[in-house]
N, C-alpha and C. Protein backbone atom coordinates (compact mmCIF):
# COMPACT_ATOMS: atom_id res chain seq x y z
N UNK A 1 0.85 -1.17 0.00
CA UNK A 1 0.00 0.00 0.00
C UNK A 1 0.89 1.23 0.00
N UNK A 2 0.73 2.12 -0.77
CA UNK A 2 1.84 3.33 -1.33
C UNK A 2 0.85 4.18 0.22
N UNK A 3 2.03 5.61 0.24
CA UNK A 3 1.80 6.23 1.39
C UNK A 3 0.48 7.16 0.99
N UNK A 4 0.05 7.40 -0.22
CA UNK A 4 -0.90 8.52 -0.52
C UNK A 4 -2.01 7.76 0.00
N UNK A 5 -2.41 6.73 0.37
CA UNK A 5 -3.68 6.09 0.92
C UNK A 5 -3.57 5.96 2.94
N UNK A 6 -2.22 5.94 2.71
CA UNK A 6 -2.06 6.15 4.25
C UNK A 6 -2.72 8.23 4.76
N UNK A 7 -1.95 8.56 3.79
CA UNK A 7 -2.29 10.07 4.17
C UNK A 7 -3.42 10.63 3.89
N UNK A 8 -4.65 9.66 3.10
CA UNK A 8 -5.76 10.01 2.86
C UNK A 8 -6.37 9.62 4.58
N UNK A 9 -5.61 8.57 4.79
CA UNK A 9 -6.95 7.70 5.90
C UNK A 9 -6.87 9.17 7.20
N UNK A 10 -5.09 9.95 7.60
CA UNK A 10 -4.73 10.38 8.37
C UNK A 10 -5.58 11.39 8.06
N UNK A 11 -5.54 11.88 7.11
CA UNK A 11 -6.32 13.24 7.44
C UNK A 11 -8.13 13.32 7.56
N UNK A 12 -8.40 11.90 6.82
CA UNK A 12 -10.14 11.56 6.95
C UNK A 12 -10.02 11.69 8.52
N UNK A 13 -9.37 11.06 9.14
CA UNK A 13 -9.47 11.27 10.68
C UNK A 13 -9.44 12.09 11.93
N UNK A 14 -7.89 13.06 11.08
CA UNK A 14 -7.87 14.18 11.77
C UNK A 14 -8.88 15.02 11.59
N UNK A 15 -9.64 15.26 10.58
CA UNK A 15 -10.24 16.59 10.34
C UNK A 15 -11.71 15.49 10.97
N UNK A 16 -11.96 14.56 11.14
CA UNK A 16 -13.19 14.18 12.01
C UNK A 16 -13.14 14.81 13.26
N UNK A 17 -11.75 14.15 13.77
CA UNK A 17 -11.68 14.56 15.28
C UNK A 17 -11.65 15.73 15.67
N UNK A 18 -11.41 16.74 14.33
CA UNK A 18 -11.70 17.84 14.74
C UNK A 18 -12.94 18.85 14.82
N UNK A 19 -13.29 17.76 13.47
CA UNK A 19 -15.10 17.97 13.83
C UNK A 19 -15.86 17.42 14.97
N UNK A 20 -15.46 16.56 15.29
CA UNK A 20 -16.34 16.21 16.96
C UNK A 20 -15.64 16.94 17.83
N UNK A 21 -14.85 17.08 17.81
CA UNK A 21 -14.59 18.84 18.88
C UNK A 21 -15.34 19.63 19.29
N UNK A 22 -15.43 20.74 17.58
CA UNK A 22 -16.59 21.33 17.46
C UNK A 22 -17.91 21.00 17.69
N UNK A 23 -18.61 19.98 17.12
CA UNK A 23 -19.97 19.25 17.31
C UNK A 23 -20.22 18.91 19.24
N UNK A 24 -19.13 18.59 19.66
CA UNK A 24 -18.68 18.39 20.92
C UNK A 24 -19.53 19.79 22.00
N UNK A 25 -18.39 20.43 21.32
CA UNK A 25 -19.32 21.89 22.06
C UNK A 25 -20.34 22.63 22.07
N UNK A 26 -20.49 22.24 20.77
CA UNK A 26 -21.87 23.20 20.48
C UNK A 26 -23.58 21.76 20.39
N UNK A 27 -23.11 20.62 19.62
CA UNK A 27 -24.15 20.12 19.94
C UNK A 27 -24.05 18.80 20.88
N UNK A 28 -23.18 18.61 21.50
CA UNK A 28 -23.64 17.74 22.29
C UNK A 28 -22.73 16.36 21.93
N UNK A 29 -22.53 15.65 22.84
CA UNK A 29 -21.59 14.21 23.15
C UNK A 29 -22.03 13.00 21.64
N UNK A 30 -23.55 13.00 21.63
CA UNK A 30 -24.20 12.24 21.17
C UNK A 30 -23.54 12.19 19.42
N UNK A 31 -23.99 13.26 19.06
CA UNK A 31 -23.64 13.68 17.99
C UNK A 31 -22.33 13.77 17.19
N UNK A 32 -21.60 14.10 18.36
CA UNK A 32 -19.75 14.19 18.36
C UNK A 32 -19.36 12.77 17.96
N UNK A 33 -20.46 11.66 19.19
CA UNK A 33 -20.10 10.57 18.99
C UNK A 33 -20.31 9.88 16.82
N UNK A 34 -21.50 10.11 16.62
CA UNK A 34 -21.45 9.98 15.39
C UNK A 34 -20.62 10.13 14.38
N UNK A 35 -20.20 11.78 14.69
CA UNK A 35 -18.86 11.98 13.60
C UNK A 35 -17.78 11.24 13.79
N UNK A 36 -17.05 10.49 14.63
CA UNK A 36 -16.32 9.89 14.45
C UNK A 36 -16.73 8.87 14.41
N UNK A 37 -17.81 7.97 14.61
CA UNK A 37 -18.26 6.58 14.48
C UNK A 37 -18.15 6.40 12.48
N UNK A 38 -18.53 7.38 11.98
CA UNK A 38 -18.68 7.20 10.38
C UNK A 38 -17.40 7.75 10.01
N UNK A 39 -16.76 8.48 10.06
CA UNK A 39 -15.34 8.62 9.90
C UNK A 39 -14.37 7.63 10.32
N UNK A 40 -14.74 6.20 11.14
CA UNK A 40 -14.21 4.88 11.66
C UNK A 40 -14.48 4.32 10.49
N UNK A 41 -15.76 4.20 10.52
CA UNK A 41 -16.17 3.48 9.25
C UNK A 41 -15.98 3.71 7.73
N UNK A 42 -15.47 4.90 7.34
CA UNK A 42 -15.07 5.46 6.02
C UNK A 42 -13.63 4.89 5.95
N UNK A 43 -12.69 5.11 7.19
CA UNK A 43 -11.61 5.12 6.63
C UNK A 43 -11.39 3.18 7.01
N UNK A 44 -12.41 2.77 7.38
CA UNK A 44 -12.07 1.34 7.39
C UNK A 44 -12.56 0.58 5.91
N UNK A 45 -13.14 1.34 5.25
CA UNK A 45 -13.66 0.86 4.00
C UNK A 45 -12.65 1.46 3.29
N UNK A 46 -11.68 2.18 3.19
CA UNK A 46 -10.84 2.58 2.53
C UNK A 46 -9.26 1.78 2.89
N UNK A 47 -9.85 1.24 3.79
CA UNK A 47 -8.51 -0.14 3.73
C UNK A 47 -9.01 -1.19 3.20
N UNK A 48 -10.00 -1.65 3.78
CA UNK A 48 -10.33 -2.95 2.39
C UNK A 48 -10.22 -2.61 1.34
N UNK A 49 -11.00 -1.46 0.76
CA UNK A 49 -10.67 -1.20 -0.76
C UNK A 49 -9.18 -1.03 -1.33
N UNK A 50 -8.87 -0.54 -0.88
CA UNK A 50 -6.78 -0.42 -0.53
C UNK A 50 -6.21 -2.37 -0.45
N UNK A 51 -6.97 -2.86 0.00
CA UNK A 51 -6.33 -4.04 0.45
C UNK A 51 -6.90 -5.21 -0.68
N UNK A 52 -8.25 -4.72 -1.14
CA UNK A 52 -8.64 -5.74 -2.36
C UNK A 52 -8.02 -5.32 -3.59
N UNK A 53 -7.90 -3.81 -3.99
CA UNK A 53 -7.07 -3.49 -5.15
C UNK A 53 -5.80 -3.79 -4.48
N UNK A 54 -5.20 -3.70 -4.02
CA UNK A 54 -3.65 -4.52 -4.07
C UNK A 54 -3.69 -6.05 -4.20
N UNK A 55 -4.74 -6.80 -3.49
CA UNK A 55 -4.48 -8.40 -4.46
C UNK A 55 -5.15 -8.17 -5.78
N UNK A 56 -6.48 -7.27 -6.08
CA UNK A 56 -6.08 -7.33 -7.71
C UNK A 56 -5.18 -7.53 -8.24
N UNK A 57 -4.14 -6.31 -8.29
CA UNK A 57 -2.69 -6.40 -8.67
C UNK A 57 -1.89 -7.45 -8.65
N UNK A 58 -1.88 -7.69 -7.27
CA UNK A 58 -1.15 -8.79 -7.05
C UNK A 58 -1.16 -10.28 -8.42
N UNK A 59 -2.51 -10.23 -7.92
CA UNK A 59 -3.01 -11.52 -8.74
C UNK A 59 -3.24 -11.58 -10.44
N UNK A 60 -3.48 -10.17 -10.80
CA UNK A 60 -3.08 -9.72 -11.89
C UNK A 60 -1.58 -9.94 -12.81
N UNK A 61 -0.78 -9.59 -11.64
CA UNK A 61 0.69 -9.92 -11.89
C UNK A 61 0.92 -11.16 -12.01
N UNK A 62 0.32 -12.12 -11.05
CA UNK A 62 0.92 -13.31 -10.80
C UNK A 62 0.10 -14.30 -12.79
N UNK A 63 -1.34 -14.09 -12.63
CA UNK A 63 -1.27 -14.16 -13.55
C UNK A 63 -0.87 -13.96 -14.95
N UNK A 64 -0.28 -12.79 -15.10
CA UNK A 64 0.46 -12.59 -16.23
C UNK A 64 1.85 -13.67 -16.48
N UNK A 65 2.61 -13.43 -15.04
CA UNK A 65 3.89 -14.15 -15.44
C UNK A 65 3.35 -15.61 -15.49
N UNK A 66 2.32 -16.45 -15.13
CA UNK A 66 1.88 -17.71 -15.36
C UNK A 66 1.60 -17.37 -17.30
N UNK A 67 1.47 -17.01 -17.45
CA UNK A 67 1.23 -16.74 -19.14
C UNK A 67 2.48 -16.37 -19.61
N UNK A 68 3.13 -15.73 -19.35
CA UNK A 68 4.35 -15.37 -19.86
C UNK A 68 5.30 -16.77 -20.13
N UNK A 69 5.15 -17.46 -18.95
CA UNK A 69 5.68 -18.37 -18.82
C UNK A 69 5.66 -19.77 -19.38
N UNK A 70 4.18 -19.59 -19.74
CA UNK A 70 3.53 -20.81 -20.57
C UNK A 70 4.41 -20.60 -22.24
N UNK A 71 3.75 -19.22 -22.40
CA UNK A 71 4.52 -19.08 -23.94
C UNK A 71 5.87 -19.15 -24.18
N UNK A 72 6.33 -19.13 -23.28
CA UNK A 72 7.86 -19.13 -23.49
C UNK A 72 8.64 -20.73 -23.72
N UNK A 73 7.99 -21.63 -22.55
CA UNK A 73 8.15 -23.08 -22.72
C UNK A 73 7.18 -23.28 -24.02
């Protein structure tokens, strides 16, 4: 996993937590709690997706050199 998906997840998070701050003070625990409950959940779907496109690849690759390999023998 390259770092630009790491620095997407860091900042989906930081700027939550900084929205339940705000939400924190002005509306209440409940609510605060939400913004980061779906900001958990965004950036956890953005690792599976991160984690299924990399065995795409993976398996993409692996299949190719199984073909490469066939034609060559």
């Amino acid at each position: 996993m390259d770092t630009e998906i790491y620095r997407k997840k860091y900042y989906r998070l930081f700027n939550a937590a900084t929205d339940a701050i705000a939400v924190l003070e002005s509306e209440g625990e409940m609510t605060a709690k939400v913004v980061l409950m779906q900001a958990q959940r965004t950036v956890e779907e953005m690792f599976l997706d991160a984690d299924s496109e990399d065995r795409n690849t993976i398996e993409a690759s692996e299949s190719k050199k199984r073909i490469d390999t066939e034609l060559f023998f």
